[in-house]
C-alpha atoms as a PDB file:
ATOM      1  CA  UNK A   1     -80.400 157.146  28.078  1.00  0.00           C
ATOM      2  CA  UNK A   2     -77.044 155.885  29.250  1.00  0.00           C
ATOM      3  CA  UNK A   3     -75.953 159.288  30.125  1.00  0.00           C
ATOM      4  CA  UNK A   4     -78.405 159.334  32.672  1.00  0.00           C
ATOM      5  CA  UNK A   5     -78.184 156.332  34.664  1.00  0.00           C
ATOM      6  CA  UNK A   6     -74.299 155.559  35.074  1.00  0.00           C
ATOM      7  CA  UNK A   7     -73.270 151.721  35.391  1.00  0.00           C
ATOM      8  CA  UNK A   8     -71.691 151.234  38.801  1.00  0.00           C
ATOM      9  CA  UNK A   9     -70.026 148.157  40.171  1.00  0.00           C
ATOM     10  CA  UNK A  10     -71.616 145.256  41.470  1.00  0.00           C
ATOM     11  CA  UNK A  11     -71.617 144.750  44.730  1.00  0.00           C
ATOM     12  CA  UNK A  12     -69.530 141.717  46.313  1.00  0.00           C
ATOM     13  CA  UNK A  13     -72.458 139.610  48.757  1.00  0.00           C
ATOM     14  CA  UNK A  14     -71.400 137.421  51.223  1.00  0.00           C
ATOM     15  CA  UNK A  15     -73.117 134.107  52.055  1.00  0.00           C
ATOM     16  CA  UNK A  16     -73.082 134.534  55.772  1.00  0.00           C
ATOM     17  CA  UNK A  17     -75.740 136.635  57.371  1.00  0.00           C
ATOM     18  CA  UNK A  18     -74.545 139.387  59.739  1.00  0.00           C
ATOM     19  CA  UNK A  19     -76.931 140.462  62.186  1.00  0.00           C
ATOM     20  CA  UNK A  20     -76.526 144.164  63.760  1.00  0.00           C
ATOM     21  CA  UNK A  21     -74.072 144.109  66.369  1.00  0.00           C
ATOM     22  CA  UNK A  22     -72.241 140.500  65.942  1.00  0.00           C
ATOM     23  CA  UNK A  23     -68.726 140.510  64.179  1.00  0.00           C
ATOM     24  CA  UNK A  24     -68.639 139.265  60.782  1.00  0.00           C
ATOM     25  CA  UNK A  25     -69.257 135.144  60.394  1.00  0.00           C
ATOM     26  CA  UNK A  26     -66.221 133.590  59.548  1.00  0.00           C
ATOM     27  CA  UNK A  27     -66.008 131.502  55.977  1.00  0.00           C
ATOM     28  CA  UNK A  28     -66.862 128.241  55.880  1.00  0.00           C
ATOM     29  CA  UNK A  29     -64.256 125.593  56.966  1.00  0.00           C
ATOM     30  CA  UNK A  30     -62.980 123.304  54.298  1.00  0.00           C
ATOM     31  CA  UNK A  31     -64.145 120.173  53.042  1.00  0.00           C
ATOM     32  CA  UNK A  32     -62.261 117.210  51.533  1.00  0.00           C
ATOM     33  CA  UNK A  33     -63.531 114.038  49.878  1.00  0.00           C
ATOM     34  CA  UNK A  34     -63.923 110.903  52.203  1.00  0.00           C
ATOM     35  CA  UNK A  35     -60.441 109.313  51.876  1.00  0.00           C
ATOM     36  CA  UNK A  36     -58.843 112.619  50.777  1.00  0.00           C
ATOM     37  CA  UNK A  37     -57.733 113.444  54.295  1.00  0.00           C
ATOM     38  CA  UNK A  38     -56.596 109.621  55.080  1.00  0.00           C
ATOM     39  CA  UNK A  39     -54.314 110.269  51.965  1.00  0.00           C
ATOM     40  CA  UNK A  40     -52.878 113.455  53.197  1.00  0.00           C
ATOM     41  CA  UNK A  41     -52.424 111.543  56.152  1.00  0.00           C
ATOM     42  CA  UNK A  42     -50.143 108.808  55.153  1.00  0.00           C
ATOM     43  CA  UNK A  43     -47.841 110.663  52.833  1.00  0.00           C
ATOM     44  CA  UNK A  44     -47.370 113.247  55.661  1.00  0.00           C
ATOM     45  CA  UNK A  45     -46.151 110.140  57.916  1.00  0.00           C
ATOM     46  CA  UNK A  46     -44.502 108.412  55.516  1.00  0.00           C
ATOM     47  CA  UNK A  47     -42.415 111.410  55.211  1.00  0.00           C
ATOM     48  CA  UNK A  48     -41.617 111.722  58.472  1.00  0.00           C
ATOM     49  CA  UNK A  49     -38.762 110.165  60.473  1.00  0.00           C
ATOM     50  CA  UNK A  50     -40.097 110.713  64.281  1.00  0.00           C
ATOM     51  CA  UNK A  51     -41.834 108.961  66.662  1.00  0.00           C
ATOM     52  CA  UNK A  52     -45.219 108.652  66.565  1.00  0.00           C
ATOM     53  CA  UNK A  53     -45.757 107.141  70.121  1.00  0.00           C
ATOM     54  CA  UNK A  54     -45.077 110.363  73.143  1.00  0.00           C
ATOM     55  CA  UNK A  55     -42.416 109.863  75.386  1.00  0.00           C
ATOM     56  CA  UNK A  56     -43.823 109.800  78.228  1.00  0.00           C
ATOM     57  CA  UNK A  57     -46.369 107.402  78.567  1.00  0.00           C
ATOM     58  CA  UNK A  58     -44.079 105.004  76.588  1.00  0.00           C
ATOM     59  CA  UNK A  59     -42.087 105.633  79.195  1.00  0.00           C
ATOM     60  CA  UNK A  60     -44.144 105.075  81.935  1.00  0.00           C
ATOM     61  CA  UNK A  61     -45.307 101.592  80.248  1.00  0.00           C
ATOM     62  CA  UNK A  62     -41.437 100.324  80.182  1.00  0.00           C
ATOM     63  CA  UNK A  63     -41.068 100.608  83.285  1.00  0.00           C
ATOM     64  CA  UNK A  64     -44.208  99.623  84.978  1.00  0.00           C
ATOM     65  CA  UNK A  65     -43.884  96.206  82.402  1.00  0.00           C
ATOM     66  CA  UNK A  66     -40.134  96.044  83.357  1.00  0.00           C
ATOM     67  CA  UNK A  67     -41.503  96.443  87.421  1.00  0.00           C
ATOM     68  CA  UNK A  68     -43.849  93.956  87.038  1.00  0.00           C
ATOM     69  CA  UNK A  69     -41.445  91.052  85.683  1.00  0.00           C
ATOM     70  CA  UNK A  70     -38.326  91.962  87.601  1.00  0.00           C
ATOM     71  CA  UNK A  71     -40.395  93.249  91.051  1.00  0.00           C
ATOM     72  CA  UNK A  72     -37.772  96.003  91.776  1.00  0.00           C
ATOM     73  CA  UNK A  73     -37.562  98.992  90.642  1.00  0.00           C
ATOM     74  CA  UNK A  74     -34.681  99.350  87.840  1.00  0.00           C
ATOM     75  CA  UNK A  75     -33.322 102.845  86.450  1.00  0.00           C
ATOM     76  CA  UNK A  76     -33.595 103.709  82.443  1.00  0.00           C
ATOM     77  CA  UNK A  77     -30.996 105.372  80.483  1.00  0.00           C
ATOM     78  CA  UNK A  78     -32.736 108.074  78.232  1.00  0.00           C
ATOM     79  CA  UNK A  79     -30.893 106.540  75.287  1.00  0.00           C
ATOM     80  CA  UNK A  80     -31.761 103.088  76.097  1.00  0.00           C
ATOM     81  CA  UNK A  81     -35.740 103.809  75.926  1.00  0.00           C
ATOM     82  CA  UNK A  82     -35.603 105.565  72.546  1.00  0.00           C
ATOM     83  CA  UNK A  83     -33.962 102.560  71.685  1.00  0.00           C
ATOM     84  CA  UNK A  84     -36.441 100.382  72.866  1.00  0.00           C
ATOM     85  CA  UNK A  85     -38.759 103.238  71.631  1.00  0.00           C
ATOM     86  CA  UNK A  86     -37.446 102.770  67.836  1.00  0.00           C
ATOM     87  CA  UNK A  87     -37.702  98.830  67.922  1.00  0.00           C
ATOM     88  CA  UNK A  88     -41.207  99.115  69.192  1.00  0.00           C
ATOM     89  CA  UNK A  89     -42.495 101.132  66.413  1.00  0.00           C
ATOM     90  CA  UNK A  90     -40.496  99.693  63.629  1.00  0.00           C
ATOM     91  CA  UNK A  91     -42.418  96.529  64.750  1.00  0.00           C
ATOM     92  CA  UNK A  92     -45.503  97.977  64.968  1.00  0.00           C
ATOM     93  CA  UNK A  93     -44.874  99.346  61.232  1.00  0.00           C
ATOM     94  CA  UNK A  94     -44.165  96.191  59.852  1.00  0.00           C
ATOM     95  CA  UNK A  95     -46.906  94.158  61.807  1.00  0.00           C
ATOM     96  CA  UNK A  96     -49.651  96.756  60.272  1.00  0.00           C
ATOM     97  CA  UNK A  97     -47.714  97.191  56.624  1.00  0.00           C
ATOM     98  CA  UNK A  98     -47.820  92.695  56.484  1.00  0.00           C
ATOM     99  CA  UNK A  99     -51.854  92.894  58.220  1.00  0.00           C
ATOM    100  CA  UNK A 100     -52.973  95.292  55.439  1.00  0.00           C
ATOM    101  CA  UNK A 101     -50.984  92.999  53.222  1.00  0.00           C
ATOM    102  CA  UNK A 102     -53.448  90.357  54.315  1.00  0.00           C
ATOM    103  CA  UNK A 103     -56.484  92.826  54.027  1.00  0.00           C
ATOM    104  CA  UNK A 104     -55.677  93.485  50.652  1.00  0.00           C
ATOM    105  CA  UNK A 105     -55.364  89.730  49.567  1.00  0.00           C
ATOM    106  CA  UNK A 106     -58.802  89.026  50.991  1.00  0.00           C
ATOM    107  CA  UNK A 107     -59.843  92.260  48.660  1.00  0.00           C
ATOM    108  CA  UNK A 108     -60.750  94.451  51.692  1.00  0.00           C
ATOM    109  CA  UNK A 109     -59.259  97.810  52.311  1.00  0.00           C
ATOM    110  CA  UNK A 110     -59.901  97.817  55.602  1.00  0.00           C
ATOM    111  CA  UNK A 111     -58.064  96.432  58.149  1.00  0.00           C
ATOM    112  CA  UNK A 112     -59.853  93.838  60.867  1.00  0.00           C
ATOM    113  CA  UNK A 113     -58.058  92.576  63.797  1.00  0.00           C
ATOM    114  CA  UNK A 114     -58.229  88.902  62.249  1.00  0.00           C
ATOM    115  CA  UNK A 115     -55.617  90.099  59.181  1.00  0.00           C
ATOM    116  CA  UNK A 116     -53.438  91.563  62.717  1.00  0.00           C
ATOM    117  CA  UNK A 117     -54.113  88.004  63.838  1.00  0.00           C
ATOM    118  CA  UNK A 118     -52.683  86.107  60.532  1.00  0.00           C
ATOM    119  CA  UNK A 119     -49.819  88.543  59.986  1.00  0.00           C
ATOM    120  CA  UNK A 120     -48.757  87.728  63.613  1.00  0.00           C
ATOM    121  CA  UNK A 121     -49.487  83.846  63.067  1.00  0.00           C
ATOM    122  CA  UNK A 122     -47.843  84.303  59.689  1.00  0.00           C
ATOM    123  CA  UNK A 123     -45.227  85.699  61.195  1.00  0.00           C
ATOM    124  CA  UNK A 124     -44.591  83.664  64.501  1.00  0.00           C
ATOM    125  CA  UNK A 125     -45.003  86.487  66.656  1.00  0.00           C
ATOM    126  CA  UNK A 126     -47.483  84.293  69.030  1.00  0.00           C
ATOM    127  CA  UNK A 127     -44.368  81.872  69.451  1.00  0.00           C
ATOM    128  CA  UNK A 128     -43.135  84.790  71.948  1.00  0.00           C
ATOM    129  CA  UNK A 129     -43.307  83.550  75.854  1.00  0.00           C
ATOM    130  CA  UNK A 130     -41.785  85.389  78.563  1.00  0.00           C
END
């Protein structure tokens, strides 16, 4: 009986559904957990060193600010606006980092603009007039 019927291999199916004449469907794309990608997230940028703000428009904002309280038109030094560049978004760092500080003491995990609000307050940002 086996002799006559020989065991062949199984074959492989595929979950996608090829119709005559298309290429073959590409696999699924994957998945992750809510809060799995926010994770991945902030260890890849806490690893990181660069700036997370472009050039450009940063750029483009220092000047038209700086334009707007001097009313001439002054010229940047490439160093002096990744300088200003790095202050900005160390502040910005520590103004978020002390605001989900205050999220997590009113035992949220997510950050509203009134914990941005304290952590300024908290801070005496607001006492900053120009």
């Amino acid at each position: 009986l086996e002799e006559s019927f020989p065991v062949l291999p199984r074959q492989k199916l595929s979950n996608t559904v090829c119709l005559p004449g298309q290429p073959p469907a590409s696999p699924r794309k994957r998945r992750f957990r809510p809060g799995t990608r926010a994770l991945m997230e902030i260890r890849k940028y806490q690893k990181t060193t660069d700036l997370l703000l472009r050039k450009g428009p940063f750029a483009r904002l220092v000047r038209e600010v700086c334009q707007s309280f001097s009313g001439q038109h002054l010229r940047w030094q490439v160093f002096a606006l990744m300088a200003l560049q790095e202050a900005a978004e160390a502040f910005l760092v520590m103004l978020f980092s002390d605001a989900n500080l205050c999220a997590i003491h009113a035992k949220r995990v997510t950050l509203f603009p009134r914990d941005i609000q304290l952590a300024r307050r908290i801070r005496g940002v607001d006492n900053l007039h120009f």
